[in-house]
Protein backbone atom coordinates (compact mmCIF):
# COMPACT_ATOMS: atom_id res chain seq x y z
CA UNK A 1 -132.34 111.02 341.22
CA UNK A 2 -130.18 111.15 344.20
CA UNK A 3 -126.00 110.81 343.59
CA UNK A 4 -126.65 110.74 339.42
CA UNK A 5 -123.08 110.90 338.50
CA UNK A 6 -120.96 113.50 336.51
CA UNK A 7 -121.36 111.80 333.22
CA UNK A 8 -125.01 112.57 333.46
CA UNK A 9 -125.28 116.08 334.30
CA UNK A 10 -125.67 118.10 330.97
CA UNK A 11 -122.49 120.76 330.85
CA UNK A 12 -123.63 124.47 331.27
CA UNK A 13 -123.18 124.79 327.39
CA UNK A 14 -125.77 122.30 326.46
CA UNK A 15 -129.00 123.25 324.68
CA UNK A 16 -132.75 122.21 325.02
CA UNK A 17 -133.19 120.59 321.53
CA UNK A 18 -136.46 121.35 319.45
CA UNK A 19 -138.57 118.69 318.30
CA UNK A 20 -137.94 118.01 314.42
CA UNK A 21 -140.57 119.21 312.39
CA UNK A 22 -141.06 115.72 310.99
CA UNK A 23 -141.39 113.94 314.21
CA UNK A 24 -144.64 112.01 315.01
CA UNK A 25 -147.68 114.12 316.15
CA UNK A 26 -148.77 114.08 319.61
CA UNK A 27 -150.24 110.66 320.75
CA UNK A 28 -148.95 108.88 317.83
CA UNK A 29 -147.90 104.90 318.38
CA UNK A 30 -144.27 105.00 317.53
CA UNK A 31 -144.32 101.47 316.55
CA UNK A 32 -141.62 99.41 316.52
CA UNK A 33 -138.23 100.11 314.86
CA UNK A 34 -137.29 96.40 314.85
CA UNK A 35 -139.40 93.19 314.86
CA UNK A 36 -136.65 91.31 316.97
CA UNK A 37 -135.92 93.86 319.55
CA UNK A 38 -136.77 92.89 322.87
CA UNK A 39 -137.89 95.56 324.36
CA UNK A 40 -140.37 96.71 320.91
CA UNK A 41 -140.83 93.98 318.86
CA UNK A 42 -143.43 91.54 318.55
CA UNK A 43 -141.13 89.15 317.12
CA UNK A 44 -139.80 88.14 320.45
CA UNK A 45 -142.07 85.91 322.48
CA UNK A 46 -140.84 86.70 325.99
CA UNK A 47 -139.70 90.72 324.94
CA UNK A 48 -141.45 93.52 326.90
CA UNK A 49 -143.52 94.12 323.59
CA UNK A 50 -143.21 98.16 325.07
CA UNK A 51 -145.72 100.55 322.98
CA UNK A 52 -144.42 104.31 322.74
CA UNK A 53 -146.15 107.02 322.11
CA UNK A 54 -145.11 110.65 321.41
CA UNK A 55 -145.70 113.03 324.01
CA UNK A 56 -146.27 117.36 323.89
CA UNK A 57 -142.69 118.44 323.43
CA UNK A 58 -139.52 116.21 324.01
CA UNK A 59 -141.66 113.26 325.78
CA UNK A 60 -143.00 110.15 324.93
CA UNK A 61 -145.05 107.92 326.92
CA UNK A 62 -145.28 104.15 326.84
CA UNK A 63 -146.64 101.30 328.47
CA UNK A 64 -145.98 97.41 329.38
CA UNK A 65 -147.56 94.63 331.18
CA UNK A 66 -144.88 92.20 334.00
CA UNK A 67 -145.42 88.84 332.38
CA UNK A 68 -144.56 85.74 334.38
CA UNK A 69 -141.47 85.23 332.02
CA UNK A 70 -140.47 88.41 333.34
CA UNK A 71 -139.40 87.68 336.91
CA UNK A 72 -136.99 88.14 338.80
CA UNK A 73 -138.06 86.77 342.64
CA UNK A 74 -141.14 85.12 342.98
CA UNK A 75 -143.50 87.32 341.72
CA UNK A 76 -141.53 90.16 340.70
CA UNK A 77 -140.31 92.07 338.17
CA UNK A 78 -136.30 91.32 337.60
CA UNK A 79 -134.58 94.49 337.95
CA UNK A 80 -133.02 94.34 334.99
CA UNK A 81 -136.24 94.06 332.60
CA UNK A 82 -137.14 97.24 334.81
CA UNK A 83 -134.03 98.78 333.24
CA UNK A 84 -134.80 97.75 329.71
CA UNK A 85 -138.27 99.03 329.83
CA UNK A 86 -136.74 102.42 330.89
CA UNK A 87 -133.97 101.97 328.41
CA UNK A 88 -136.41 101.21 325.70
CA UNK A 89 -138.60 104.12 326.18
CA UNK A 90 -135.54 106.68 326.19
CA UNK A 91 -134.40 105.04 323.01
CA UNK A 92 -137.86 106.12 321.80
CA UNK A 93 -137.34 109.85 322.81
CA UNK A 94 -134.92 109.83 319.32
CA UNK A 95 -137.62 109.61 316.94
CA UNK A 96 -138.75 113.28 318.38
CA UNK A 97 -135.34 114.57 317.14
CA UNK A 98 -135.26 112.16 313.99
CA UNK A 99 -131.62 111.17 314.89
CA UNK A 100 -130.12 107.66 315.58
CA UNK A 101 -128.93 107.12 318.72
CA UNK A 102 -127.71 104.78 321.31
CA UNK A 103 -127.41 104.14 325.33
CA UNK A 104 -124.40 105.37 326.52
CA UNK A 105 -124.78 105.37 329.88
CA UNK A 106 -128.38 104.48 332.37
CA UNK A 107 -128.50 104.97 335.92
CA UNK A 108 -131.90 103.21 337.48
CA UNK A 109 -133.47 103.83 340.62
CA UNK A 110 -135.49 100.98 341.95
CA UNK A 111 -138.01 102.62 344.57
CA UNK A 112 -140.64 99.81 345.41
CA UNK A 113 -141.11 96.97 343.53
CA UNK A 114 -143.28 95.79 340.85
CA UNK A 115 -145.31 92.95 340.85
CA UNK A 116 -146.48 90.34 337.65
CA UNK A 117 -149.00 91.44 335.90
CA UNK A 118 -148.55 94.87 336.79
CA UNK A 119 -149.46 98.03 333.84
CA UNK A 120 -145.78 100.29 334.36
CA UNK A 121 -146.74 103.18 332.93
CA UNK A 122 -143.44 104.73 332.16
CA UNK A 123 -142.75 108.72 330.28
CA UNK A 124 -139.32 110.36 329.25
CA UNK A 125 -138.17 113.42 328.51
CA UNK A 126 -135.11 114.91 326.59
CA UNK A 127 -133.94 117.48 329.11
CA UNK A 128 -130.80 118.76 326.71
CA UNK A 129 -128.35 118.10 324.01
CA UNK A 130 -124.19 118.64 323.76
CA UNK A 131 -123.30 118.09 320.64
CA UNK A 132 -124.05 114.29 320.03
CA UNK A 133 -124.76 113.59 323.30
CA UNK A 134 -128.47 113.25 324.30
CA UNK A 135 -129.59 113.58 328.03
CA UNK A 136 -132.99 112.65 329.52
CA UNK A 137 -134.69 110.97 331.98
CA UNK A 138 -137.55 108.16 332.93
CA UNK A 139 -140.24 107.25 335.46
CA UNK A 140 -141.98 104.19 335.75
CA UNK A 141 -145.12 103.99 337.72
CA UNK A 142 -147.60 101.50 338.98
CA UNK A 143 -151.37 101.57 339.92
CA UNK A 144 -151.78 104.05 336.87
CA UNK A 145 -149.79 106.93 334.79
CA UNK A 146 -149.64 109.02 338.33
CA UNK A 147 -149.98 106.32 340.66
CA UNK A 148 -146.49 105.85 342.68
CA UNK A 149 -142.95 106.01 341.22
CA UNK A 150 -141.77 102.12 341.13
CA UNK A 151 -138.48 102.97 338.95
CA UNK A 152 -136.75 106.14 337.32
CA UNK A 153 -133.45 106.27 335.50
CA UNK A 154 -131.36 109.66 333.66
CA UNK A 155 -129.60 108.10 330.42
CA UNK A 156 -127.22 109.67 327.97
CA UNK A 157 -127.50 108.86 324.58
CA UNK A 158 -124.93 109.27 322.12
CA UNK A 159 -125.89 109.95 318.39
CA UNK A 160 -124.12 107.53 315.85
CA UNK A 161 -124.41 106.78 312.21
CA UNK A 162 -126.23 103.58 310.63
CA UNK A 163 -122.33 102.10 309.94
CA UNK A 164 -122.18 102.30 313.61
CA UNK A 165 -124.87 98.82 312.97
CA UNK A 166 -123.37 97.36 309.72
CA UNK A 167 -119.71 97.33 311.22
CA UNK A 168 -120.77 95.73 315.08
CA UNK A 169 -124.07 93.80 314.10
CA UNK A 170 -123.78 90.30 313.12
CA UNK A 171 -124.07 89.67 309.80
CA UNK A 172 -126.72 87.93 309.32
CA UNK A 173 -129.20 89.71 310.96
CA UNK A 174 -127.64 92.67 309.26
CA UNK A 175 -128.19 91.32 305.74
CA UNK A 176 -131.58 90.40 306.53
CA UNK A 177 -132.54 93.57 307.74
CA UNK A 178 -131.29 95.54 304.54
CA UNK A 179 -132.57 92.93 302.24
CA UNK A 180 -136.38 93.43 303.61
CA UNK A 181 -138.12 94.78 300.49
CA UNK A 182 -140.37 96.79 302.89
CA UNK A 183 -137.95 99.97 302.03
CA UNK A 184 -140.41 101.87 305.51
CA UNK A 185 -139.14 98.33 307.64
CA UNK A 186 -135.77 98.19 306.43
CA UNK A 187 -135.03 101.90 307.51
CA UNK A 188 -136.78 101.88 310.44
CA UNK A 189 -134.82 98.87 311.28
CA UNK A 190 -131.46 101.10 311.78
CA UNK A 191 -133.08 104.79 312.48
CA UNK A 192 -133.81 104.16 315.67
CA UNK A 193 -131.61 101.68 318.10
CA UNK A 194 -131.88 102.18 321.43
């Protein structure tokens, strides 16, 4: 990415994390970690409904398809549900370390646009670790998984504990989401959050 500012440049310190030995195999569906999250879940009707897969290494891989609902201009993908896709799919890079996680910072790169009804085929990669800070990066293509770059972003994540959920979510949501009796649903609910 061209001018990707300070707060994204790993120090010289950081490390290259390994992936946790626990992590899902190679070309497993990640799922989702949340029925109502819009970018994963199928619980929203207009979300991206985004499926990630684990990649070799640090990288996942995931797909969605530009639904009308999605536009920005006529015809286009907004910008913005560009960025979530992106931010979505990083988010999913934290099941490869097992650790929970959220944005801290996204830059996005918007290099052509992307039409309805497009396939962006979109993979990240960790690319190091500082302490809790997680760095990594996104591309989002169109026409296939190496047709042209449409979008790219470099995100820091910063790892956080579940409170960091039960103190700033609102309650209700909260309370529903530990009360599932699906103990697999109810902790995926708050491993992952990106």
């Amino acid at each position: 990415m061209s001018g990707t500012s300070a707060a994204l440049k790993p120090p010289a310190d950081a490390v290259k994390p390994v992936r946790h030995p626990e992590a899902p195999a190679p070309g497993e569906l990640l799922g989702a970690h949340y029925e109502h999250c819009f970018g994963c879940g199928e619980g929203q009707r207009h979300g991206l409904h985004l499926q990630a897969r684990a990649g070799d290494g640090l990288s996942v891989t995931a797909e969605f398809t530009v639904q009308a609902a999605h536009q920005g201009a006529p015809g286009l993908a907004h910008g913005g549900i560009l960025t979530t896709a992106l931010d979505e799919t990083l988010g999913s890079l934290n099941w490869l370390l097992r650790v929970i996680a959220v944005t801290g910072r996204l830059e996005t790169d918007f290099v052509r646009p992307v039409p309805v009804d497009t396939v962006l085929h979109l993979d990240a990669e960790i690319t190091a670790v500082h302490g809790r800070k997680i760095y990594s990066r996104a591309t989002g293509r169109i026409g296939g998984p190496d047709g042209p770059v449409a979008v790219r972003a470099e995100a820091l994540f910063i790892e956080v504990k579940v409170d960091h959920f039960i103190e700033n979510g609102r309650p209700a949501e909260i309370e529903a989401a530990m009360a599932d009796p699906d103990q697999v649903r109810r902790a995926r609910a708050f491993e992952v959050n990106p």
